[in-house]
N, C-alpha and C. Protein backbone atom coordinates (compact mmCIF):
# COMPACT_ATOMS: atom_id res chain seq x y z
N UNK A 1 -16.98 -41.42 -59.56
CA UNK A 1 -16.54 -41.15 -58.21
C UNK A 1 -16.99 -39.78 -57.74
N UNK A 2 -16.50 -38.76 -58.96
CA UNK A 2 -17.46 -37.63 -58.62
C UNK A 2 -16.32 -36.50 -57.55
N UNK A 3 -16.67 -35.49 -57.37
CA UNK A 3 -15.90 -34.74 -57.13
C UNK A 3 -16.38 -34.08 -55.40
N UNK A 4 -15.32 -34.06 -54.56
CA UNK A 4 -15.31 -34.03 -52.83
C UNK A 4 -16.12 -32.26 -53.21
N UNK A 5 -16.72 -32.31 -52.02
CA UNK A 5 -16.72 -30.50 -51.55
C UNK A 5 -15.80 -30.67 -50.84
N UNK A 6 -14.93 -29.40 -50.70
CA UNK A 6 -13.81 -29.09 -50.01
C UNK A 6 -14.25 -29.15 -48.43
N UNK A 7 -15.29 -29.09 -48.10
CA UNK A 7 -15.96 -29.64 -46.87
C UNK A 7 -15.67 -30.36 -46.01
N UNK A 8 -15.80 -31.95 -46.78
CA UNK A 8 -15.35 -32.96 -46.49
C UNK A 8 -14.26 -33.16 -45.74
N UNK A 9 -13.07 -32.67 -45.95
CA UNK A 9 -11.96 -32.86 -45.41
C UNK A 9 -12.09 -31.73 -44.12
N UNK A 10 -12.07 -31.76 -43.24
CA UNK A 10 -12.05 -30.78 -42.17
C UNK A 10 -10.81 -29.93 -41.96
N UNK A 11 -9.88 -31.16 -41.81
CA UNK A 11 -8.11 -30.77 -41.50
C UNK A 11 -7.56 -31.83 -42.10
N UNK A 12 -7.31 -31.10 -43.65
CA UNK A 12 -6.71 -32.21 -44.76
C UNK A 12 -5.04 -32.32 -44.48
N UNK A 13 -4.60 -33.32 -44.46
CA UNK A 13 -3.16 -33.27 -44.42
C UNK A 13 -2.60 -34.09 -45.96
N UNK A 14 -1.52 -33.12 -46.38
CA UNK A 14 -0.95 -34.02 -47.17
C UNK A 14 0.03 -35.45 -46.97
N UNK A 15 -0.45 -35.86 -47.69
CA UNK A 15 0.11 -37.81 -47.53
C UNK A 15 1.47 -37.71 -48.26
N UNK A 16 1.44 -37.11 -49.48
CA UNK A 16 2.53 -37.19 -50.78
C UNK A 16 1.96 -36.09 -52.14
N UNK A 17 2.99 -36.36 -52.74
CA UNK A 17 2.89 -35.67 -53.79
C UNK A 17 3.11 -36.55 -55.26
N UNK A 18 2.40 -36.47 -56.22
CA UNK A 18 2.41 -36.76 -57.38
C UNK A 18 3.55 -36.31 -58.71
N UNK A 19 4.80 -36.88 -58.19
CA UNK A 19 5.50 -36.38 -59.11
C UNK A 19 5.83 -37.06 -60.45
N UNK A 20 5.82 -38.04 -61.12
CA UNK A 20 5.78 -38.29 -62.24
C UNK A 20 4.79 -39.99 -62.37
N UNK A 21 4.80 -40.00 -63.89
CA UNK A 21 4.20 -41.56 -64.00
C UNK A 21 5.32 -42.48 -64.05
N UNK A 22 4.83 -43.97 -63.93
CA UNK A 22 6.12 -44.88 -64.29
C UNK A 22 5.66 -45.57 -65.02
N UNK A 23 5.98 -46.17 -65.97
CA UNK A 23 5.81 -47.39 -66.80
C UNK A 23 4.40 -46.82 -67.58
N UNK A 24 4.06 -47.83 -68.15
CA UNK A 24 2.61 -48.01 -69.08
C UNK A 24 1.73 -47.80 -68.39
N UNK A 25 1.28 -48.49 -67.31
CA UNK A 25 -0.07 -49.12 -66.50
C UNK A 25 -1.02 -48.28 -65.80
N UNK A 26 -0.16 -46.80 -65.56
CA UNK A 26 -0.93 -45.78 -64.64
C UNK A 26 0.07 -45.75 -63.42
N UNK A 27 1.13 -46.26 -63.03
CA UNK A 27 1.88 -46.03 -61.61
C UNK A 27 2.07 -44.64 -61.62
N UNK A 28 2.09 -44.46 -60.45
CA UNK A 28 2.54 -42.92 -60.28
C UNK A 28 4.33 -42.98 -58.77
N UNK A 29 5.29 -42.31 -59.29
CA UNK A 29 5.86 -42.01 -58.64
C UNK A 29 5.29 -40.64 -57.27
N UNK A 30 5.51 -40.97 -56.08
CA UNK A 30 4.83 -39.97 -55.09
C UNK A 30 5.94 -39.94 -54.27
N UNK A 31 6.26 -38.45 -54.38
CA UNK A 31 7.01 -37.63 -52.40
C UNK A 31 6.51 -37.78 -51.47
N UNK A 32 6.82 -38.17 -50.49
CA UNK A 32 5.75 -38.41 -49.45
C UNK A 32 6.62 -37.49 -48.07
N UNK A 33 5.96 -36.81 -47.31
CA UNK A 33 6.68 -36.04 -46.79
C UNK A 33 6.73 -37.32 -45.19
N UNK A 34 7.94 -37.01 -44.71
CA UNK A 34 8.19 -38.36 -43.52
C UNK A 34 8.19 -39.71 -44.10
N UNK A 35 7.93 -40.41 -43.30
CA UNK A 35 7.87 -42.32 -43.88
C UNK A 35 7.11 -42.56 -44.98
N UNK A 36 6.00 -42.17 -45.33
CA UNK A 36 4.99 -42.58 -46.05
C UNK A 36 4.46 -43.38 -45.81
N UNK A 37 4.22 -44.14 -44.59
CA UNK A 37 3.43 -44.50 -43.88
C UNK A 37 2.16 -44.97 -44.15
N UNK A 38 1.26 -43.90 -44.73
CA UNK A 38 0.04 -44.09 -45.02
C UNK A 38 -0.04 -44.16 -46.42
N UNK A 39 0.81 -44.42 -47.36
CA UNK A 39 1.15 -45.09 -48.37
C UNK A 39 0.87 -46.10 -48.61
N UNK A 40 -0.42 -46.85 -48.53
CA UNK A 40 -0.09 -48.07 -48.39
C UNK A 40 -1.76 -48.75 -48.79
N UNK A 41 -1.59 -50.03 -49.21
CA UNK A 41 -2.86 -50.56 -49.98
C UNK A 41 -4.06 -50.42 -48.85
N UNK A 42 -4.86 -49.81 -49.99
CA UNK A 42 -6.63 -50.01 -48.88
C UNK A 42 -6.51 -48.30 -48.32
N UNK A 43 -5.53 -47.52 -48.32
CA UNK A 43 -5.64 -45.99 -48.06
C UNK A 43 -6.68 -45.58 -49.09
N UNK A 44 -7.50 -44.60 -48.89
CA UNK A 44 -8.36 -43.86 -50.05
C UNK A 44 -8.15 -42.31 -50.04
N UNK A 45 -6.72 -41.95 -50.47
CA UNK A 45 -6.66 -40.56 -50.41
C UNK A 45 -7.58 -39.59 -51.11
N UNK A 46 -7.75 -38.67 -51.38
CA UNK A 46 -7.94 -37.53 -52.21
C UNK A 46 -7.42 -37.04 -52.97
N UNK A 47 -7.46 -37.07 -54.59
CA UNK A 47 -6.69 -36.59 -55.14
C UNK A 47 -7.37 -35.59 -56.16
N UNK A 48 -7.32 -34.22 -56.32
CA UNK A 48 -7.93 -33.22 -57.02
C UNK A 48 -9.18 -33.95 -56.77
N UNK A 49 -9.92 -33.17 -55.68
CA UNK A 49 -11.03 -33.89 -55.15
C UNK A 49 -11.50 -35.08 -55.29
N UNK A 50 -11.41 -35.87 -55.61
CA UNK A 50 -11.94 -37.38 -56.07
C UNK A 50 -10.93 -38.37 -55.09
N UNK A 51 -12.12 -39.49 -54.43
CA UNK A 51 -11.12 -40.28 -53.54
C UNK A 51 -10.90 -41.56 -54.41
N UNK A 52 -9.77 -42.15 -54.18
CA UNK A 52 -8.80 -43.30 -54.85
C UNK A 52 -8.24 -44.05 -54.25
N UNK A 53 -8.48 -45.56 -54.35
CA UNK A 53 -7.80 -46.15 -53.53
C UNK A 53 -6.19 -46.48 -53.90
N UNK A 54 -5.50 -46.75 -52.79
CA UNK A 54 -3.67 -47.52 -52.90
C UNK A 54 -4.32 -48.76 -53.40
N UNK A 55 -3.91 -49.27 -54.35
CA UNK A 55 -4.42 -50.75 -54.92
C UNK A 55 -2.81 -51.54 -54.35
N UNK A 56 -1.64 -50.57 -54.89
CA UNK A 56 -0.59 -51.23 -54.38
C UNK A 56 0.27 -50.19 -53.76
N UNK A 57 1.64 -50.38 -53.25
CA UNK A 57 2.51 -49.59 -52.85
C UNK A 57 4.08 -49.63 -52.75
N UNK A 58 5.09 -49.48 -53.13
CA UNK A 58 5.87 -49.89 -53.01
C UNK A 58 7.18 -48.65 -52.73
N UNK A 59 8.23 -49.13 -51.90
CA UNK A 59 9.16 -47.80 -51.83
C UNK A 59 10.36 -47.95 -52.94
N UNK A 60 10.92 -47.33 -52.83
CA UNK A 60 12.31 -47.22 -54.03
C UNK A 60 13.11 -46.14 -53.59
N UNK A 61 14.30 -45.41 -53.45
CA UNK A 61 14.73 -44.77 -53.15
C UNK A 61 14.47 -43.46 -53.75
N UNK A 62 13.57 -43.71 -54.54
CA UNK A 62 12.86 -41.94 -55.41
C UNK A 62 11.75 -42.21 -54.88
N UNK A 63 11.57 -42.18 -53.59
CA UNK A 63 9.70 -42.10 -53.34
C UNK A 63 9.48 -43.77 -53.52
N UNK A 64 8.14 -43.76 -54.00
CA UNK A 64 7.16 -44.27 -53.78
C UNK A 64 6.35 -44.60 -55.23
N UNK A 65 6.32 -45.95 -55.76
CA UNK A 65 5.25 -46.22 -56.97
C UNK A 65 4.07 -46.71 -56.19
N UNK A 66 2.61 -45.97 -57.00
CA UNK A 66 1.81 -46.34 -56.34
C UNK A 66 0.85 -46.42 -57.61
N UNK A 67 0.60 -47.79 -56.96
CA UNK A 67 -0.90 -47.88 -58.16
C UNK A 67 -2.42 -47.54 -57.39
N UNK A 68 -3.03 -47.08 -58.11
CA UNK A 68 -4.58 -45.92 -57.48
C UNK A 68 -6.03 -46.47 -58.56
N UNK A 69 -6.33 -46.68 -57.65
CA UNK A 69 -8.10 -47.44 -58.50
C UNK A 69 -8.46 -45.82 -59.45
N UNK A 70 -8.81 -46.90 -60.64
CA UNK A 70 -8.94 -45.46 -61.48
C UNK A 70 -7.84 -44.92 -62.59
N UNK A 71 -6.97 -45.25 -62.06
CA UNK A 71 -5.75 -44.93 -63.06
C UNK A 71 -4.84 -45.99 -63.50
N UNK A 72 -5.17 -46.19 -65.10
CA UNK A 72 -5.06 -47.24 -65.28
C UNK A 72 -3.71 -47.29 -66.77
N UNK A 73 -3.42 -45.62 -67.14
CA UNK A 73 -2.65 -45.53 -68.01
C UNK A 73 -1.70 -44.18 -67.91
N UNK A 74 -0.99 -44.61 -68.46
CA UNK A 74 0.25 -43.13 -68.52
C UNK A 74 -0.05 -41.99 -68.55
N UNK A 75 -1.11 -41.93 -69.21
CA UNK A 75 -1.80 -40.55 -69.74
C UNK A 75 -2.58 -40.06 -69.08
N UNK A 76 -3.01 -40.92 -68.09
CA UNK A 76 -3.83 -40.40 -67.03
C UNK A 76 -3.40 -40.20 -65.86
N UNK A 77 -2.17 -40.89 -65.61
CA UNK A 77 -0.87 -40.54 -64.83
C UNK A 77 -0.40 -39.86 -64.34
N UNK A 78 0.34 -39.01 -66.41
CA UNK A 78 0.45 -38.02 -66.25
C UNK A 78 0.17 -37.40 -65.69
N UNK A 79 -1.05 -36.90 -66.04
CA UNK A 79 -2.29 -35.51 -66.13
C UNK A 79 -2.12 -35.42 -64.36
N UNK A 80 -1.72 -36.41 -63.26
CA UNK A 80 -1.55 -36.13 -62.22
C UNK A 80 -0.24 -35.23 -61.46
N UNK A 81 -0.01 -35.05 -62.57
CA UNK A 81 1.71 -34.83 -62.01
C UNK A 81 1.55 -33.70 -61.23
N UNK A 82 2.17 -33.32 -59.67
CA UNK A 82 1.87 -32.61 -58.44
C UNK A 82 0.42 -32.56 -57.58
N UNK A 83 -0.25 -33.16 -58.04
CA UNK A 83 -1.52 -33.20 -57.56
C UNK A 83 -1.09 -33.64 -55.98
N UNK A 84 -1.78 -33.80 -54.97
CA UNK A 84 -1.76 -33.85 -53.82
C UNK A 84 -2.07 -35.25 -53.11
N UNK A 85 -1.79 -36.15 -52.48
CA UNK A 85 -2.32 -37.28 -52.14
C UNK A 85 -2.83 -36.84 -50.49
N UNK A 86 -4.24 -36.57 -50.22
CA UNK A 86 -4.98 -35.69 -49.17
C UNK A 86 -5.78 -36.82 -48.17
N UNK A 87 -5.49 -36.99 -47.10
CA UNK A 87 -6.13 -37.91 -45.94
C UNK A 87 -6.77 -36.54 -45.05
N UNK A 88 -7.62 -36.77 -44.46
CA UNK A 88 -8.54 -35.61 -43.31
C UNK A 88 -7.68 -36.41 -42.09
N UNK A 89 -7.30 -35.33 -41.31
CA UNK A 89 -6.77 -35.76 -40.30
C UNK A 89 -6.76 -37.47 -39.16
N UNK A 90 -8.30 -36.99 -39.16
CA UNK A 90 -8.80 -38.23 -38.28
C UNK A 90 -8.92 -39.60 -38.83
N UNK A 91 -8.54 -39.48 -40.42
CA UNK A 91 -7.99 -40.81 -41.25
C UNK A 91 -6.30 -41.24 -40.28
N UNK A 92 -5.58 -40.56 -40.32
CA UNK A 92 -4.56 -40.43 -40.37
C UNK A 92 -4.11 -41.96 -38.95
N UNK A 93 -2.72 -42.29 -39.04
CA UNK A 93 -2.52 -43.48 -38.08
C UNK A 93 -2.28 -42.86 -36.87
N UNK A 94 -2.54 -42.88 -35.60
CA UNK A 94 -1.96 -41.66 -34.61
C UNK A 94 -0.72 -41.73 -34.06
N UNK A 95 0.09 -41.09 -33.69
CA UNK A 95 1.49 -40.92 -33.75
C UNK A 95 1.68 -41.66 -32.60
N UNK A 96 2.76 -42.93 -32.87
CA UNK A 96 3.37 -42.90 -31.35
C UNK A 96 3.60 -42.18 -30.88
N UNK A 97 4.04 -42.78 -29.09
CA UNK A 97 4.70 -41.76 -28.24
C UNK A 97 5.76 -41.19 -28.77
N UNK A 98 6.24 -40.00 -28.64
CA UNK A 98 7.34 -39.35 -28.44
C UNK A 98 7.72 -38.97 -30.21
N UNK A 99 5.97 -39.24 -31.54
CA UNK A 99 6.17 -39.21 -32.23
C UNK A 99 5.18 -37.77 -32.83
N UNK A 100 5.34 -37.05 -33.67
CA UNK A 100 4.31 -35.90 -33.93
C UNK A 100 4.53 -35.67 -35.75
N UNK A 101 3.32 -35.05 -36.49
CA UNK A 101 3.44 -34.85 -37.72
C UNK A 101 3.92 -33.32 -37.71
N UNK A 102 4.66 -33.07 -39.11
CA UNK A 102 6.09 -32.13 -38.86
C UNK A 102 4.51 -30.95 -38.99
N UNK A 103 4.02 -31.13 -39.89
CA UNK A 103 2.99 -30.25 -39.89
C UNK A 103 2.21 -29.67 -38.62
N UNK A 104 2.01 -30.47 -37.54
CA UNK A 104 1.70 -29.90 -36.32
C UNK A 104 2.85 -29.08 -35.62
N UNK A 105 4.18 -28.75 -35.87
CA UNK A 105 5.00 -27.79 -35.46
C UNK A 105 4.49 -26.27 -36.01
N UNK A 106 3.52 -26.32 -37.10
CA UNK A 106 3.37 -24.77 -37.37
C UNK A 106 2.83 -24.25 -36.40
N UNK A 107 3.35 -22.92 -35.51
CA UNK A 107 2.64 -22.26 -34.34
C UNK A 107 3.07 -22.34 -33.78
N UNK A 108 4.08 -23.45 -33.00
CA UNK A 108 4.58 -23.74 -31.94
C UNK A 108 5.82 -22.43 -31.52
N UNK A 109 5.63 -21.93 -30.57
CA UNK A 109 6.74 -21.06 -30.38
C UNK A 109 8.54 -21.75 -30.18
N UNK A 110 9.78 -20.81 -30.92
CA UNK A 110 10.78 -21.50 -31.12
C UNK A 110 11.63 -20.46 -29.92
N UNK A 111 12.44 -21.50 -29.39
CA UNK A 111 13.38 -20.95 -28.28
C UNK A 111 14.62 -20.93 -28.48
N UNK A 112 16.09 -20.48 -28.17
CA UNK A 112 16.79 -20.69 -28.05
C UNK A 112 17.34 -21.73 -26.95
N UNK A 113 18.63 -22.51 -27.01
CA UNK A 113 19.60 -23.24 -25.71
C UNK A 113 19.19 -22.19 -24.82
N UNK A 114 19.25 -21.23 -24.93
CA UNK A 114 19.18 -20.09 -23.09
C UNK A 114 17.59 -19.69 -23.03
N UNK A 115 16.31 -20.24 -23.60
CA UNK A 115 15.36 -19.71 -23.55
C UNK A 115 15.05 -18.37 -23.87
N UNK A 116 15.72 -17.83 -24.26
CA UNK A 116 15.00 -16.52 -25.09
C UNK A 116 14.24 -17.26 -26.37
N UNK A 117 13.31 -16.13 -26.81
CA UNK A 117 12.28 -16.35 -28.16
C UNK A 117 13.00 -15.70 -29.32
N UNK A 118 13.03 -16.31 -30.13
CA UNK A 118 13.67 -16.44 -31.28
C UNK A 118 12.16 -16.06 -32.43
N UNK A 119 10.98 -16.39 -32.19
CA UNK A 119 10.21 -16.21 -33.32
C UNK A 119 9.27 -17.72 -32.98
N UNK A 120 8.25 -17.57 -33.94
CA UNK A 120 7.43 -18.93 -33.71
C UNK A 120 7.24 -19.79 -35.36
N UNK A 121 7.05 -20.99 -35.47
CA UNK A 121 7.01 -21.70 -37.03
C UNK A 121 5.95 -21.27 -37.73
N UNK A 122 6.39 -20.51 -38.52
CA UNK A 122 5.49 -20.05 -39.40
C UNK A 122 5.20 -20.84 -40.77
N UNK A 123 6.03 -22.69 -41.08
CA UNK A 123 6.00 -22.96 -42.17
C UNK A 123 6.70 -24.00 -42.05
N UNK A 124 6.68 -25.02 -43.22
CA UNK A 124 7.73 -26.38 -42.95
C UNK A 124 8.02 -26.39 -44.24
N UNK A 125 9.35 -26.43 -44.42
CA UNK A 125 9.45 -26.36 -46.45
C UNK A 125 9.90 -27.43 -46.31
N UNK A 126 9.45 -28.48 -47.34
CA UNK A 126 10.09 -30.13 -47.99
C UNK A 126 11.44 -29.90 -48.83
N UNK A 127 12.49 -30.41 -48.92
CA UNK A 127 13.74 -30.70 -49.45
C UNK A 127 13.57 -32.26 -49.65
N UNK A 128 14.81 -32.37 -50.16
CA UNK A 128 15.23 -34.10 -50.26
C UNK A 128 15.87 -34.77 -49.06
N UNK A 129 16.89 -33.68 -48.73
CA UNK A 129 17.14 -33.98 -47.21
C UNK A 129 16.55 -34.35 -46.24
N UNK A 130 15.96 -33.10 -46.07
CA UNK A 130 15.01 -33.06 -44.54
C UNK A 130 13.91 -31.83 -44.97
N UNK A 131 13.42 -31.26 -43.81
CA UNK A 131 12.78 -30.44 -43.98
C UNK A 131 13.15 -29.08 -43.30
N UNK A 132 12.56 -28.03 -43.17
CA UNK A 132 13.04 -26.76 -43.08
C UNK A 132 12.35 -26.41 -41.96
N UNK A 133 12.42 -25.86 -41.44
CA UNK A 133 11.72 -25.17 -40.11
C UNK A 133 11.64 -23.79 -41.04
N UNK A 134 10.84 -22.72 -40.84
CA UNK A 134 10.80 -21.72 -41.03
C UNK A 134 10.43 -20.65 -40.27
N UNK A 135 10.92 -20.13 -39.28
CA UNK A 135 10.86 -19.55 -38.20
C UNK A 135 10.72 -17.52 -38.49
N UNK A 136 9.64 -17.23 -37.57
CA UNK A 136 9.35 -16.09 -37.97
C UNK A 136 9.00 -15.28 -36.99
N UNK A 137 9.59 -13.78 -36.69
CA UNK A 137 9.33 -13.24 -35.46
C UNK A 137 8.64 -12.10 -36.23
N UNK A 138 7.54 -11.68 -35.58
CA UNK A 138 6.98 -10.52 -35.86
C UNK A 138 7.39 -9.18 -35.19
N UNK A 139 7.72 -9.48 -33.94
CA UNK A 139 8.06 -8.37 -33.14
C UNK A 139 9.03 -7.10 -33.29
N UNK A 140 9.23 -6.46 -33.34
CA UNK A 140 9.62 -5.16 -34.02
C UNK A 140 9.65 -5.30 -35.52
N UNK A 141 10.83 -5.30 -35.76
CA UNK A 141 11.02 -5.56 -37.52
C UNK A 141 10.99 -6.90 -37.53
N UNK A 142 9.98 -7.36 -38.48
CA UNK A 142 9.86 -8.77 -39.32
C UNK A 142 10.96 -9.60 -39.58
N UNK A 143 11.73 -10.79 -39.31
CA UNK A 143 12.55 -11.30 -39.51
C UNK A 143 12.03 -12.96 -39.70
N UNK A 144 12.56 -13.87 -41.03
CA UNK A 144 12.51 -15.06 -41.45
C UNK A 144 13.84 -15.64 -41.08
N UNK A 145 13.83 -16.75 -40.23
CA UNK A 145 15.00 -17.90 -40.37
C UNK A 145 14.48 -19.24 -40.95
N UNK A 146 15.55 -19.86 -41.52
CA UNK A 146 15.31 -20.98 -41.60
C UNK A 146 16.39 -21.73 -41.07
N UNK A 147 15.75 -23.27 -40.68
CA UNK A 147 16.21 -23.84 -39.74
C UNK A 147 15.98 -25.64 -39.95
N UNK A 148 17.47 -25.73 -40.62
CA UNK A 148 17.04 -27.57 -40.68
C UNK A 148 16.56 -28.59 -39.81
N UNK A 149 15.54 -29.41 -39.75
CA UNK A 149 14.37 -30.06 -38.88
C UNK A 149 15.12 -31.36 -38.73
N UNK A 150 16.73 -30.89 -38.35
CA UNK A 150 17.64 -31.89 -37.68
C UNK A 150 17.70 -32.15 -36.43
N UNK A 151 17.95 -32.87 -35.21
CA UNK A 151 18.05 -33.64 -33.85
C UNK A 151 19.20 -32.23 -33.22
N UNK A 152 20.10 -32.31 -34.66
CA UNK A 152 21.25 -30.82 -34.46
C UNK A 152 20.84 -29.98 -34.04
N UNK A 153 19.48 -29.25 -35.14
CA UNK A 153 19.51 -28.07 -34.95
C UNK A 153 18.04 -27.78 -34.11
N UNK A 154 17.67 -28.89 -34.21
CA UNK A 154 16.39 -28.45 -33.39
C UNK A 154 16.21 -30.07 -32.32
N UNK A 155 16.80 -30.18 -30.85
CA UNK A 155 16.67 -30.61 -29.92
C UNK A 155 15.68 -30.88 -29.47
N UNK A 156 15.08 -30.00 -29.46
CA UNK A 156 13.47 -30.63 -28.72
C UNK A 156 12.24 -29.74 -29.12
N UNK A 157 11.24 -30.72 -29.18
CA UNK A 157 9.88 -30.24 -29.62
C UNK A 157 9.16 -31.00 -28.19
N UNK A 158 8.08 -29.70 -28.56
CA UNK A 158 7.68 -30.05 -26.74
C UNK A 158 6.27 -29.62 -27.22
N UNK A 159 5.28 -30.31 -27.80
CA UNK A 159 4.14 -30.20 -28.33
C UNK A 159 3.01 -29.65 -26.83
N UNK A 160 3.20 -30.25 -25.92
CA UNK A 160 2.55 -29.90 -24.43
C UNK A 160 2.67 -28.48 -24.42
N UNK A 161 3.73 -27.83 -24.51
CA UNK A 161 4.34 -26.70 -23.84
C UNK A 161 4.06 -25.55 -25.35
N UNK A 162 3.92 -25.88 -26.43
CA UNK A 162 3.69 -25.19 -27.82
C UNK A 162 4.78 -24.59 -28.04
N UNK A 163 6.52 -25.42 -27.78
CA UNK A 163 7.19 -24.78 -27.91
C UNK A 163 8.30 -25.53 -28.73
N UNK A 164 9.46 -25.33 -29.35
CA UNK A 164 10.63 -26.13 -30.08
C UNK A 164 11.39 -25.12 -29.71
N UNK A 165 12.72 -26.01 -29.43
CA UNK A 165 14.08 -25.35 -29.14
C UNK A 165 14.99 -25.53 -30.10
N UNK A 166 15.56 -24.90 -30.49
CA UNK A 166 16.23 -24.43 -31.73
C UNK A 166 17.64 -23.63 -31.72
N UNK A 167 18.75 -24.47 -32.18
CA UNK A 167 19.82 -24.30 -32.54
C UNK A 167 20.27 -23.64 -33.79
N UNK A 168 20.05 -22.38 -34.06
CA UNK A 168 20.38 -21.44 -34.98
C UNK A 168 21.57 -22.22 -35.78
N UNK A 169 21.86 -22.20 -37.32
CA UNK A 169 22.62 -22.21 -38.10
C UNK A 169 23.92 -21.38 -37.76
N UNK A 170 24.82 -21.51 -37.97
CA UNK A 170 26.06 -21.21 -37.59
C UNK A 170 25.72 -19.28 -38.72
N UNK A 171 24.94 -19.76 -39.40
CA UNK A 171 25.33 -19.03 -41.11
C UNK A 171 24.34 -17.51 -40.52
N UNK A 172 23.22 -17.94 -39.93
CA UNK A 172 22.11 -16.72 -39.53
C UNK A 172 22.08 -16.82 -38.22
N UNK A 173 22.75 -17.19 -37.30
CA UNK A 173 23.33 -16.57 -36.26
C UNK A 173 23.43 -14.90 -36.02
N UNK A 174 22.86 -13.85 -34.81
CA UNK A 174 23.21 -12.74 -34.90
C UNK A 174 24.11 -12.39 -34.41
């Protein structure tokens, strides 16, 4: 198969993550950040440069078993464990309306309910929950919030406008 130049991918997005093997055969358990969606047979991600196809796919409430052309035993499975499951953007399915990848929020400037600026997304951290907003103002002294990527705490994303409105945590509130 042979190994990608990092080239290739223009604007790689991650699909999932490689977190353990299952069984004998080569399955791999995968995180998939959102639905996992593109999880799914006939995908040819990237994985430590080399592309692989979804032969199968299936969900479970720990992720995702996925069987991958090429990997055909535990041990080779293994040897994947965190590796990256990598689509180039323009692979990717395009978002319904009123739908966006969490990864396109980095940049977007964050507002408060009264429109003042709070800082702009400097980052999206994965949990089991949900995900994190990570909000960052440069302006005078440096300040990090974080901010759960709940309907709660964050109301509206307004991808047009490069902006998200954001309901501060009760906890980092000033």
């Amino acid at each position: 198969m042979g190994k990608l130049p990092p080239s290739e991918l223009a604007d790689p997005v991650v699909i999932g993550v490689i977190s353990t093997p299952h069984g004998v055969r080569g399955t791999v358990r995968v995180r998939a950040p959102g639905s996992g969606r593109h999880l799914r047979r006939g995908v040819k991600p990237v994985i430590n440069g080399e592309r692989h196809q979804i032969l199968a796919s299936r969900q479970t409430p720990k992720g995702f078993l996925v069987d991958l052309e090429g990997i055909g035993d535990r041990n080779l499975a293994a040897s994947l464990r965190d590796s990256e499951l990598i689509l180039d953007r323009e692979e990717l399915d395009a978002p319904d309306e009123e739908e966006f990848y969490v990864g396109d929020l980095v940049g977007l400037e964050a507002y408060d309910e009264a429109g003042t600026r709070i800082g702009s997304v400097s980052d999206v951290l994965e949990t089991p929950a949900h995900e994190i907003l990570v909000l960052r103002d440069d302006e005078g002294e440096p300040t990090e919030r974080y901010v759960p990527f709940t309907y709660e705490h964050v109301p509206t994303v307004d991808q047009e406008e490069g902006r998200v409105v954001v309901n501060l945590p009760e906890a980092i509130s000033e």
